[in-house]
PDB file of N, CA and C in Angstrom:
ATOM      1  N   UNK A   1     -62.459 -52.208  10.452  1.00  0.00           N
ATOM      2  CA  UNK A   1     -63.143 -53.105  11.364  1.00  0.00           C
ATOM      3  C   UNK A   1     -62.548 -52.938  12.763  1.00  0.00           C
ATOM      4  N   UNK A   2     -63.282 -52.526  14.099  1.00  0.00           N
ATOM      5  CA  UNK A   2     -63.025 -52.850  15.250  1.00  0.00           C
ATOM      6  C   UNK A   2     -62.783 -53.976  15.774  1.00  0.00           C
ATOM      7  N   UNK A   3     -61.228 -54.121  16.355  1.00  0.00           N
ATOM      8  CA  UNK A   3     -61.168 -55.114  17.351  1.00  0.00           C
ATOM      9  C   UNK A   3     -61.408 -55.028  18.736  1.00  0.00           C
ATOM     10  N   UNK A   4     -62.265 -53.687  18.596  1.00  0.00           N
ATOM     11  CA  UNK A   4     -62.374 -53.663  20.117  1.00  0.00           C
ATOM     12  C   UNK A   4     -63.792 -53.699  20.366  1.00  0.00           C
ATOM     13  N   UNK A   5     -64.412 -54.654  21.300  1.00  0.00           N
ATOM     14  CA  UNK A   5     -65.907 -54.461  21.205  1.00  0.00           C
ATOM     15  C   UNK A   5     -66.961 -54.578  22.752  1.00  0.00           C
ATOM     16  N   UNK A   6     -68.198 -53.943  22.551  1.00  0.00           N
ATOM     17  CA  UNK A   6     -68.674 -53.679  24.009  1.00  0.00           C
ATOM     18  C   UNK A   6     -68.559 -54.648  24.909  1.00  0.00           C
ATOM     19  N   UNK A   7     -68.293 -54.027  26.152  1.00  0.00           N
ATOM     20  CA  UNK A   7     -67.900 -55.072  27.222  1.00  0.00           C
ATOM     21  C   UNK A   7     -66.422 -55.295  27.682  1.00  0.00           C
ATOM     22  N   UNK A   8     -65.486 -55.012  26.604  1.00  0.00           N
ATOM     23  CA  UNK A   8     -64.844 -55.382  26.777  1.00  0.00           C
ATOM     24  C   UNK A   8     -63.903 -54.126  27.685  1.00  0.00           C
ATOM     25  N   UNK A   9     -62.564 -54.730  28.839  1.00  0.00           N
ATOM     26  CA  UNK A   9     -61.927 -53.531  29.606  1.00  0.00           C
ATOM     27  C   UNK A   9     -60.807 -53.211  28.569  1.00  0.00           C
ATOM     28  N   UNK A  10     -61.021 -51.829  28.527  1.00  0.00           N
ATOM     29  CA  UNK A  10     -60.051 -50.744  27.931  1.00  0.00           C
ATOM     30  C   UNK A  10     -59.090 -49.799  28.851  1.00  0.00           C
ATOM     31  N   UNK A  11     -57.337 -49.904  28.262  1.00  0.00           N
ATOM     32  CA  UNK A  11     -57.201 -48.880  29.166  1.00  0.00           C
ATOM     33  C   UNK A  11     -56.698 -47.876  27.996  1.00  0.00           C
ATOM     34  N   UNK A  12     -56.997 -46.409  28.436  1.00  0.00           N
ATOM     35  CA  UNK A  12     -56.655 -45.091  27.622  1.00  0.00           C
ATOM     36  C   UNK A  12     -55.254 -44.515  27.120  1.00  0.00           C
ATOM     37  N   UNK A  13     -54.899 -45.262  25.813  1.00  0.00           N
ATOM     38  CA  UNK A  13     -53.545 -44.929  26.050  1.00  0.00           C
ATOM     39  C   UNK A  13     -52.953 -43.311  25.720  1.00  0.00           C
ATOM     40  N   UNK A  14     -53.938 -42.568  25.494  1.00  0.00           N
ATOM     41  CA  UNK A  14     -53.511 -40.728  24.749  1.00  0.00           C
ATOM     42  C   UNK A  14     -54.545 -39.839  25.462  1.00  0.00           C
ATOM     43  N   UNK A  15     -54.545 -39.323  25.417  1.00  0.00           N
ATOM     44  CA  UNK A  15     -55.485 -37.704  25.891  1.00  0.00           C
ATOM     45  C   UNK A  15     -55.080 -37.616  27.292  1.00  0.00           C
ATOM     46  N   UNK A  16     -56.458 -36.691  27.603  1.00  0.00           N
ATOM     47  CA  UNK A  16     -56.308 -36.248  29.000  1.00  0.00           C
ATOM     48  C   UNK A  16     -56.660 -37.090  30.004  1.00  0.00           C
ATOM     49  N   UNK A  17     -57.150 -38.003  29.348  1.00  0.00           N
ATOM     50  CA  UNK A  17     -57.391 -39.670  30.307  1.00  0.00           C
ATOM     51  C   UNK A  17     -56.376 -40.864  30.439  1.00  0.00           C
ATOM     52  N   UNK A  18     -55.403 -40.483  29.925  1.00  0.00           N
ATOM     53  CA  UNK A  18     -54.400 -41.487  29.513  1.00  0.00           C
ATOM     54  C   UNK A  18     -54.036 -42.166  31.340  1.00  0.00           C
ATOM     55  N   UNK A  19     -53.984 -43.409  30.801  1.00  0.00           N
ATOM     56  CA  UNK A  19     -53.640 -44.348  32.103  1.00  0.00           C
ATOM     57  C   UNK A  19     -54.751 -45.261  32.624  1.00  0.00           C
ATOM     58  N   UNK A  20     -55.519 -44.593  32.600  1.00  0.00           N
ATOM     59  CA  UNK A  20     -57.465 -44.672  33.404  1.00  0.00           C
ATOM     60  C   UNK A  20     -57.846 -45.670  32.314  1.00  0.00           C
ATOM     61  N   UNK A  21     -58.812 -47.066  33.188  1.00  0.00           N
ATOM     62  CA  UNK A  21     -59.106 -47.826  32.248  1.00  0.00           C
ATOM     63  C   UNK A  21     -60.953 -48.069  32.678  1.00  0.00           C
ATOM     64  N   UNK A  22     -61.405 -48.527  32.159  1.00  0.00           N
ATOM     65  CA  UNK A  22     -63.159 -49.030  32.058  1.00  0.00           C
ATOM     66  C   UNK A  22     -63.727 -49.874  31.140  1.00  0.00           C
ATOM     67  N   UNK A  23     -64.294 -50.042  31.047  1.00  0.00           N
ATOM     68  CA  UNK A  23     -65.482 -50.781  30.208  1.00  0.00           C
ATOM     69  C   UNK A  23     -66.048 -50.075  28.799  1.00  0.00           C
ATOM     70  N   UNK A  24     -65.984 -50.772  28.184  1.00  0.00           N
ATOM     71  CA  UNK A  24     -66.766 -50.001  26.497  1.00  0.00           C
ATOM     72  C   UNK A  24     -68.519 -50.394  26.656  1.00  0.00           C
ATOM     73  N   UNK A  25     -68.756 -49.252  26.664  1.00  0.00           N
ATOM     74  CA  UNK A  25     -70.260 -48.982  26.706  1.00  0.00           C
ATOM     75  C   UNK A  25     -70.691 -49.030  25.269  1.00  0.00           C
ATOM     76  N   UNK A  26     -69.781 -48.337  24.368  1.00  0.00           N
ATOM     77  CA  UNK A  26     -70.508 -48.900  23.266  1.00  0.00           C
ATOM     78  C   UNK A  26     -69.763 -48.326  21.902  1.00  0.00           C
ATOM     79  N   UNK A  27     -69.643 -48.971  20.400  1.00  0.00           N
ATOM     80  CA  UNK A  27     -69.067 -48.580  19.763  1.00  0.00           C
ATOM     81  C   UNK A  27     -69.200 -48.392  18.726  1.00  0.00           C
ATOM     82  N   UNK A  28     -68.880 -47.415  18.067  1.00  0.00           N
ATOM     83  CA  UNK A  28     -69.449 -46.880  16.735  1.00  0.00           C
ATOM     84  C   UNK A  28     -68.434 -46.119  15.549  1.00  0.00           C
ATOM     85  N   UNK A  29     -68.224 -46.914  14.672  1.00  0.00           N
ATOM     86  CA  UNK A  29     -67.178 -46.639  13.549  1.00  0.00           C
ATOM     87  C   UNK A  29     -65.595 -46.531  14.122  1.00  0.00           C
ATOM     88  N   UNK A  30     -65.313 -45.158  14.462  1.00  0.00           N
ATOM     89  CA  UNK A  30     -64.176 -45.470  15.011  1.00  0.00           C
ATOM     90  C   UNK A  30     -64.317 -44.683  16.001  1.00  0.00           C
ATOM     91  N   UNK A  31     -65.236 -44.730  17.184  1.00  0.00           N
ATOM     92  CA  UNK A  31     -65.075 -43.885  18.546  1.00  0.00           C
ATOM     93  C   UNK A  31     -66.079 -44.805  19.534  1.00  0.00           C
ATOM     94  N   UNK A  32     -65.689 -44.873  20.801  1.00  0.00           N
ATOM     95  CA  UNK A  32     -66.140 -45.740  21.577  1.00  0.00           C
ATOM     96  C   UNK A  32     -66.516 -44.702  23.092  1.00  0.00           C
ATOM     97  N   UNK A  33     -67.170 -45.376  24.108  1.00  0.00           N
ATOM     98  CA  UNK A  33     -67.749 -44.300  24.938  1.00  0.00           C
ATOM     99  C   UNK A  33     -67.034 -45.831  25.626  1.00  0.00           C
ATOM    100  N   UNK A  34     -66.468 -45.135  27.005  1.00  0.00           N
ATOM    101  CA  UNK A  34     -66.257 -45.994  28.131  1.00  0.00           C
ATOM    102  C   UNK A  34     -66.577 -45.709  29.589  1.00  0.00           C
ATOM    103  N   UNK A  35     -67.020 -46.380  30.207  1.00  0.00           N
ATOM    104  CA  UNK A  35     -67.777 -46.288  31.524  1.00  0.00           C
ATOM    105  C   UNK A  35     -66.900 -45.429  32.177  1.00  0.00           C
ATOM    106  N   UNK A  36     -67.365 -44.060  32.618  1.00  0.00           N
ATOM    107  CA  UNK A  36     -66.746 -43.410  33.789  1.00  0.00           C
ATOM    108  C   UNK A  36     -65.534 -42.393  32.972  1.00  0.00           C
ATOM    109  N   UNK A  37     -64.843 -42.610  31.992  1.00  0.00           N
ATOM    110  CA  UNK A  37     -64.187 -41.844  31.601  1.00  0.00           C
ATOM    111  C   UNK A  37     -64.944 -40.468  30.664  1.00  0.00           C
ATOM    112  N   UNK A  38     -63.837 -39.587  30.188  1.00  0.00           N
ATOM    113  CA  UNK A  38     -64.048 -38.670  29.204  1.00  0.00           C
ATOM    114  C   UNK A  38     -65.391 -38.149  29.621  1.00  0.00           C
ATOM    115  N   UNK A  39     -65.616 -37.719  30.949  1.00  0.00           N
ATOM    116  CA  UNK A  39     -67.182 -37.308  31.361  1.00  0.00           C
ATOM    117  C   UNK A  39     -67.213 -35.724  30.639  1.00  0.00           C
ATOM    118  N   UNK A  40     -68.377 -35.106  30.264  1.00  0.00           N
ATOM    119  CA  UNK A  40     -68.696 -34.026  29.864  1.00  0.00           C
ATOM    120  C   UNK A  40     -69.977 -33.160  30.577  1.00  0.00           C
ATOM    121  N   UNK A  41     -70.762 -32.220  30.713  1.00  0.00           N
ATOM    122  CA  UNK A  41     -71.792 -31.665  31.103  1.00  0.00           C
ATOM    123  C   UNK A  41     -72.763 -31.569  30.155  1.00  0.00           C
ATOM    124  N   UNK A  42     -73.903 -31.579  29.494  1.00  0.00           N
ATOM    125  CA  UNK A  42     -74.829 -31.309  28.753  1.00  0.00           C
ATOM    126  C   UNK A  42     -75.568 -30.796  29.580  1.00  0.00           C
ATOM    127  N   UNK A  43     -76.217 -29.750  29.015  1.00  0.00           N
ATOM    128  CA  UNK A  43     -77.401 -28.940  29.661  1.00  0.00           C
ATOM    129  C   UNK A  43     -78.578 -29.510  28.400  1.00  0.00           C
ATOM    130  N   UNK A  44     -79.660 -30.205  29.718  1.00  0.00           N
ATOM    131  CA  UNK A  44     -81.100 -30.785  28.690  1.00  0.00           C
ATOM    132  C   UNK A  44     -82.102 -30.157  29.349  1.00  0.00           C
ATOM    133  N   UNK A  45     -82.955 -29.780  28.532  1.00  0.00           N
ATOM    134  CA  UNK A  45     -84.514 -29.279  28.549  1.00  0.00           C
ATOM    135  C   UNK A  45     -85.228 -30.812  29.242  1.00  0.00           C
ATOM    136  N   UNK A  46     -86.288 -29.941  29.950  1.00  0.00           N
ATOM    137  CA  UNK A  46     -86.968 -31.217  30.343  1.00  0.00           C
ATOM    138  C   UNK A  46     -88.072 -31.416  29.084  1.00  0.00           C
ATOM    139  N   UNK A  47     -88.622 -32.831  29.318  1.00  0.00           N
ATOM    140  CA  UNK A  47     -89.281 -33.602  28.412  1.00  0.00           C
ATOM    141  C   UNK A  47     -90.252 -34.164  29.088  1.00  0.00           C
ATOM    142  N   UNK A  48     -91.709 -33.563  28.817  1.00  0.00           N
ATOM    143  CA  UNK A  48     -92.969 -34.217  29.285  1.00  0.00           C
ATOM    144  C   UNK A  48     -92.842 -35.973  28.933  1.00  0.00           C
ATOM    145  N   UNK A  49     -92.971 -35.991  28.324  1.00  0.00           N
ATOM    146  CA  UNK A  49     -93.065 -37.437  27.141  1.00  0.00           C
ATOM    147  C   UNK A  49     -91.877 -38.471  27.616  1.00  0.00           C
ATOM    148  N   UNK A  50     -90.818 -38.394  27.552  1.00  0.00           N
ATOM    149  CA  UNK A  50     -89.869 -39.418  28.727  1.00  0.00           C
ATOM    150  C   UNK A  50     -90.158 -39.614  30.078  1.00  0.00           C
ATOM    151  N   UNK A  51     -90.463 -37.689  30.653  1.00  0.00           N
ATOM    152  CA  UNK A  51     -90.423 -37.723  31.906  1.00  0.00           C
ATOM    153  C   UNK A  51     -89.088 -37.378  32.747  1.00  0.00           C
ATOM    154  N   UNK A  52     -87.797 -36.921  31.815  1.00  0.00           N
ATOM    155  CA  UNK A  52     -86.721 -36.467  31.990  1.00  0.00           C
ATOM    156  C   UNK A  52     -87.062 -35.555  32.667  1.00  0.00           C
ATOM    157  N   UNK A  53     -86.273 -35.048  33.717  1.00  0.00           N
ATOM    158  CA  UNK A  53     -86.048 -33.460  33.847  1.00  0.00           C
ATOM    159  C   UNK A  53     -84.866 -32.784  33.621  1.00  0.00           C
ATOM    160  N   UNK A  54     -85.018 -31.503  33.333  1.00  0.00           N
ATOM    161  CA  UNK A  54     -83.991 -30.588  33.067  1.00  0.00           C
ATOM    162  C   UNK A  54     -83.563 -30.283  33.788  1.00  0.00           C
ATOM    163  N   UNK A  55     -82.406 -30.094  33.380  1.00  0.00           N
ATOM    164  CA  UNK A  55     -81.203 -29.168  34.478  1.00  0.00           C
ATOM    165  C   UNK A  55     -79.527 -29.749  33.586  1.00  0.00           C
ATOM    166  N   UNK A  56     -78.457 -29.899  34.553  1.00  0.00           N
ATOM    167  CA  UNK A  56     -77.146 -29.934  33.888  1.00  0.00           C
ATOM    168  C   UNK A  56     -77.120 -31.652  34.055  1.00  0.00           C
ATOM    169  N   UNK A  57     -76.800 -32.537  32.933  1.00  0.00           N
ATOM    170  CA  UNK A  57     -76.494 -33.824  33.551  1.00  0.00           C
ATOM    171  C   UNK A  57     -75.015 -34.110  32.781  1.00  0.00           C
ATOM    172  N   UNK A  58     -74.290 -35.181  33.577  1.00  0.00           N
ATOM    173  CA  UNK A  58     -72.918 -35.568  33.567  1.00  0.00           C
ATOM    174  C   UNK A  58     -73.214 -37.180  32.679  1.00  0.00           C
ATOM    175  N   UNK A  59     -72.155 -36.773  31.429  1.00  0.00           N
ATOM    176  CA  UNK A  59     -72.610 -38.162  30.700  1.00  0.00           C
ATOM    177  C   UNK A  59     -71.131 -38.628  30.045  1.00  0.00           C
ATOM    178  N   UNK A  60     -70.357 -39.713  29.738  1.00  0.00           N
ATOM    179  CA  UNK A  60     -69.724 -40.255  29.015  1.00  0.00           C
ATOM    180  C   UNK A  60     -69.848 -39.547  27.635  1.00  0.00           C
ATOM    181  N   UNK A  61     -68.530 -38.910  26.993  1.00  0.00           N
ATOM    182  CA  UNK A  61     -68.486 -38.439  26.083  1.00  0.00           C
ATOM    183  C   UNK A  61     -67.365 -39.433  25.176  1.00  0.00           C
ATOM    184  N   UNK A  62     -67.969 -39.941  23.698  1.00  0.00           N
ATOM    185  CA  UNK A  62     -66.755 -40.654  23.134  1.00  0.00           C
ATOM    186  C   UNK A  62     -65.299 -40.623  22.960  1.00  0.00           C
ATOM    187  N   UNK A  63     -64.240 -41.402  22.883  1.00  0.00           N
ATOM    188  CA  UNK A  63     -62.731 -41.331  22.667  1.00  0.00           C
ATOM    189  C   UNK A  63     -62.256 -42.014  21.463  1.00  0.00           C
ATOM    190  N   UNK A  64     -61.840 -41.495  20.238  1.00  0.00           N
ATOM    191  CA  UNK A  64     -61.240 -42.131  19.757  1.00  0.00           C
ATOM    192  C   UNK A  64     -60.602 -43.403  19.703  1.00  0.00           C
ATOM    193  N   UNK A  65     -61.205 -44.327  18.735  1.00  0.00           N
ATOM    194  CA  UNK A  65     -60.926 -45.621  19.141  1.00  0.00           C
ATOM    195  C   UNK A  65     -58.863 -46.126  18.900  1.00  0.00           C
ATOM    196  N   UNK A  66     -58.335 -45.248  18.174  1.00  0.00           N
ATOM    197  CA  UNK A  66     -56.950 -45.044  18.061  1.00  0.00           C
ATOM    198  C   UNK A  66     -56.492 -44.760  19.768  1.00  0.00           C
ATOM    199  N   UNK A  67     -57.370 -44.161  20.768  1.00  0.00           N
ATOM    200  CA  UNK A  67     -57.034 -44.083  21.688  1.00  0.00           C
ATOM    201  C   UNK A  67     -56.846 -45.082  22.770  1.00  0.00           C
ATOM    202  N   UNK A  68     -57.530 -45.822  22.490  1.00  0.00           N
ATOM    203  CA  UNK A  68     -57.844 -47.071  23.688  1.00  0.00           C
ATOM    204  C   UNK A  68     -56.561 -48.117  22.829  1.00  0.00           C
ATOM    205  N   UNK A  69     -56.601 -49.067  23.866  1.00  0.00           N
ATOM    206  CA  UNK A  69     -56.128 -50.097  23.362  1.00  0.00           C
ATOM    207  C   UNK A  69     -56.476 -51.070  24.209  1.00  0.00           C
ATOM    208  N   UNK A  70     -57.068 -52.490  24.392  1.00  0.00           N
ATOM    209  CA  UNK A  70     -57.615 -53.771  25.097  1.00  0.00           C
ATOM    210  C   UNK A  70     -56.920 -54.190  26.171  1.00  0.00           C
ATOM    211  N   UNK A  71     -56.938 -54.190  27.186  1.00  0.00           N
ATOM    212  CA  UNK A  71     -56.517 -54.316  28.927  1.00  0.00           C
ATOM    213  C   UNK A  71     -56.502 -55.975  28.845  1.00  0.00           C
ATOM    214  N   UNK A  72     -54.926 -56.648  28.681  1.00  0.00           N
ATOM    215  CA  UNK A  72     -54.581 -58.326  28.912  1.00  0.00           C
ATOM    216  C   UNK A  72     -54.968 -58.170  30.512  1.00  0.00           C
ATOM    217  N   UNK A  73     -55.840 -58.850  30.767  1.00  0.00           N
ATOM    218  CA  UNK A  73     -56.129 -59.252  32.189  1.00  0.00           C
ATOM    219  C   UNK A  73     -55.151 -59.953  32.907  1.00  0.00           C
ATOM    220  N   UNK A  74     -54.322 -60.732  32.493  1.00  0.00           N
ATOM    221  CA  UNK A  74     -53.020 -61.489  33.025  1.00  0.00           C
ATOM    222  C   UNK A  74     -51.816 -60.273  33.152  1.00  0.00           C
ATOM    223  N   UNK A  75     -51.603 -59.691  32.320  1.00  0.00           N
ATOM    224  CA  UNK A  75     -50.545 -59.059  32.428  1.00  0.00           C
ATOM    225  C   UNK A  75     -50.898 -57.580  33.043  1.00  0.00           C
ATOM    226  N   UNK A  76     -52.140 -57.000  32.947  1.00  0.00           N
ATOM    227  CA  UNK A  76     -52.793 -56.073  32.990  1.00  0.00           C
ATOM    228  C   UNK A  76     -51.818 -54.320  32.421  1.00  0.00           C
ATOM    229  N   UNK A  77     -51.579 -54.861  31.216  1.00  0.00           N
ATOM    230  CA  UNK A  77     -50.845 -53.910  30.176  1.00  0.00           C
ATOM    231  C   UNK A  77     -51.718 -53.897  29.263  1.00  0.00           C
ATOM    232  N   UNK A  78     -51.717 -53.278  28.314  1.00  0.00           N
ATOM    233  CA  UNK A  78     -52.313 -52.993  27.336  1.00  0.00           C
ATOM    234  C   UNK A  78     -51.741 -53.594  26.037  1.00  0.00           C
ATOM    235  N   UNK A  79     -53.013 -54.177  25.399  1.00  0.00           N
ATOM    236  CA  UNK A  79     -52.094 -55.245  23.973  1.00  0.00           C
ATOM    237  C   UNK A  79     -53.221 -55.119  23.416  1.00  0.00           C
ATOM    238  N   UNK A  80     -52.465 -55.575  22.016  1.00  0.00           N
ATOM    239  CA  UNK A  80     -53.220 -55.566  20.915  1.00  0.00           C
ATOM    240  C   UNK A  80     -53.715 -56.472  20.445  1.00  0.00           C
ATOM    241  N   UNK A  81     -55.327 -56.798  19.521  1.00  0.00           N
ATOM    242  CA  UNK A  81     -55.573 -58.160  19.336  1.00  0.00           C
ATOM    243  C   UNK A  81     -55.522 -58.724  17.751  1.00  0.00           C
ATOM    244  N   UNK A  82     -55.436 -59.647  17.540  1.00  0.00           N
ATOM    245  CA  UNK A  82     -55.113 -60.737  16.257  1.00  0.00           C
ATOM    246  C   UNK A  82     -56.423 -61.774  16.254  1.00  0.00           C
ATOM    247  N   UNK A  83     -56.643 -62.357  15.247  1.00  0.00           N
ATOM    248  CA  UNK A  83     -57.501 -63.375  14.861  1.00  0.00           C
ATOM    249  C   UNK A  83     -56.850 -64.600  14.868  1.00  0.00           C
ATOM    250  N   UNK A  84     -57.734 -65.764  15.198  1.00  0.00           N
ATOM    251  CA  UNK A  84     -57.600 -67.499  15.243  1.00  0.00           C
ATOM    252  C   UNK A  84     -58.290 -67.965  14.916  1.00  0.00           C
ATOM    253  N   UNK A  85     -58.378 -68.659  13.988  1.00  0.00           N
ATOM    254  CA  UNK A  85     -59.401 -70.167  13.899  1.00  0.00           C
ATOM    255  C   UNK A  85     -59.095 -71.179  14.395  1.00  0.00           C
ATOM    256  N   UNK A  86     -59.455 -71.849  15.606  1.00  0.00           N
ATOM    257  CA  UNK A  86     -59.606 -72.240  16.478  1.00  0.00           C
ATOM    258  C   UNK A  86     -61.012 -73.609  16.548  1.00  0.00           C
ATOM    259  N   UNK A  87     -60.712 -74.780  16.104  1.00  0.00           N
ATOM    260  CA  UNK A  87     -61.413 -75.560  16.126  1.00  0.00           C
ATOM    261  C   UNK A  87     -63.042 -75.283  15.669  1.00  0.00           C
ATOM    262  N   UNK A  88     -62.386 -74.542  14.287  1.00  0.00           N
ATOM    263  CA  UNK A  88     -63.317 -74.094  13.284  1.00  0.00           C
ATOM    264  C   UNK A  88     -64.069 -72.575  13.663  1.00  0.00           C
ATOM    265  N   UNK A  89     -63.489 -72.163  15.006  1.00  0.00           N
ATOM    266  CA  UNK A  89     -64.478 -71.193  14.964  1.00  0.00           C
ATOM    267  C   UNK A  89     -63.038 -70.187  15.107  1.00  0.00           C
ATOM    268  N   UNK A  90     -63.552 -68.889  14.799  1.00  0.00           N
ATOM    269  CA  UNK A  90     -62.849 -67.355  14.403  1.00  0.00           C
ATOM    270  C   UNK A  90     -62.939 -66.796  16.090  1.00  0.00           C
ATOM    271  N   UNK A  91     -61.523 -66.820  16.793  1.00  0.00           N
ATOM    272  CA  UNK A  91     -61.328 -66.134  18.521  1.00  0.00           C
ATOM    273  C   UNK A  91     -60.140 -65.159  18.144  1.00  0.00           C
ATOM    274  N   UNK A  92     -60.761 -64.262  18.743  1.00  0.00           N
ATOM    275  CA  UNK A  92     -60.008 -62.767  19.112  1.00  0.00           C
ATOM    276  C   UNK A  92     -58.698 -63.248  19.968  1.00  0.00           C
ATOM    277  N   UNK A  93     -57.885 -63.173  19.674  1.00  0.00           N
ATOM    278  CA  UNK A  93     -56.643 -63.885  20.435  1.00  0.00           C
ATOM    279  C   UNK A  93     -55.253 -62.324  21.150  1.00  0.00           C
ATOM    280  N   UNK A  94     -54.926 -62.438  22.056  1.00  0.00           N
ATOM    281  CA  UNK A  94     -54.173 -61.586  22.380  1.00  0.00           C
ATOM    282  C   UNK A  94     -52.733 -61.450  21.608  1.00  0.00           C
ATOM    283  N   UNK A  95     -52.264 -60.728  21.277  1.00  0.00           N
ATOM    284  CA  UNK A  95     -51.188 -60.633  20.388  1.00  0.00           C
ATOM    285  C   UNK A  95     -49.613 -60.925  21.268  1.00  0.00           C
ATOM    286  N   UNK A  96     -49.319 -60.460  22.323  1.00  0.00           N
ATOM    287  CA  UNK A  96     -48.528 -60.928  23.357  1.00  0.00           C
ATOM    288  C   UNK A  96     -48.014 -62.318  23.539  1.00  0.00           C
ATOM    289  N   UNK A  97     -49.341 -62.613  23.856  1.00  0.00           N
ATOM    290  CA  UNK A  97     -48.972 -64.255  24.483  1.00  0.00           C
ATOM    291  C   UNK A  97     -49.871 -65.234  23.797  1.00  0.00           C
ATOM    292  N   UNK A  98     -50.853 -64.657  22.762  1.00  0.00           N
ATOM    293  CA  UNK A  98     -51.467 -65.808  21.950  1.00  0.00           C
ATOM    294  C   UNK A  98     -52.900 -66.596  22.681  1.00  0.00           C
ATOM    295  N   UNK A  99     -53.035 -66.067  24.013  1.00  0.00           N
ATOM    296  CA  UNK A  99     -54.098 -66.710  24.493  1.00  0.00           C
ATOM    297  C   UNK A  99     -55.225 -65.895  24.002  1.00  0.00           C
ATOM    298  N   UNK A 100     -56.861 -66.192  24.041  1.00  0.00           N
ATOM    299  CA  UNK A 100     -57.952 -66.169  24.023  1.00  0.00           C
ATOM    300  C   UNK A 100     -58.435 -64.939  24.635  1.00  0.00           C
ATOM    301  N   UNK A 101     -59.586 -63.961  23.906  1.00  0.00           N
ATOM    302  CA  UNK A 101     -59.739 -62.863  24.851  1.00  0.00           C
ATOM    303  C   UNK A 101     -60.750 -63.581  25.423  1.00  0.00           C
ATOM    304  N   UNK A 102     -61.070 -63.098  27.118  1.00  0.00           N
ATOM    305  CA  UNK A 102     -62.568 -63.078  27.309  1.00  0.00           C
ATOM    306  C   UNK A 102     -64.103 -62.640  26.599  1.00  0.00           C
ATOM    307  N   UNK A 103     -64.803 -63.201  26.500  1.00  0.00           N
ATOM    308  CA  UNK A 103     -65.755 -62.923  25.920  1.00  0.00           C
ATOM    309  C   UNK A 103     -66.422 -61.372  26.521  1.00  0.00           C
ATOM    310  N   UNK A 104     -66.851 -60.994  25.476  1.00  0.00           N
ATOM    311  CA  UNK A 104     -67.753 -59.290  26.362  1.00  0.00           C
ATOM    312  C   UNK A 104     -68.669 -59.686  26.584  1.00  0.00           C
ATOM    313  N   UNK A 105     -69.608 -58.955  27.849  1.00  0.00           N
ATOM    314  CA  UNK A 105     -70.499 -59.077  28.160  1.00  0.00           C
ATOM    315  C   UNK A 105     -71.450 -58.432  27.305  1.00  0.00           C
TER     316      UNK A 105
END
């Protein structure tokens, strides 16, 4: 199960992105795509029917979700998150200092 989920700021703690943080665009089993990082080139055919055109386009390529780890906005380090029940309801809680994550957009 992911504790990490869209919306939320990530910073990169391994690869060739390590340091660099963004936004999770979106996530899937265990690899996540984040705004602006891990960019790649695809070469696409154009497409009558979308209305795409072809040529080379620049797109967010996924990172290992072992790679990221959740950006504490207070401390702005990187921490890990834990579960709370919390006046009956289940909050993603920061492991550090125990406070509340922000909600993702």
């Amino acid at each position: 199960m992911a504790k990490i989920k869209k919306g939320d700021q990530v910073l990169v703690i391994a690869g060739k992105e390590k340091g660099k943080q963004g936004a999770v665009l979106s996530v899937s089993e265990d690899r996540v795509k984040v705004e602006g990082l891990n960019l790649v080139k695809k070469h696409q055919k154009p497409n009558r029917v979308t209305g795409a055109e072809g040529g080379i386009v620049t797109q967010e390529a996924s990172l290992h979700i072992s790679n990221v780890a959740i950006l504490n906005a207070t401390t702005q380090k990187a921490d890990r998150i834990g579960y709370q029940v919390i006046d009956g309801v289940k909050t993603r809680v920061y492991k550090s200092n125990g406070e509340s994550v922000a909600v993702a957009k």
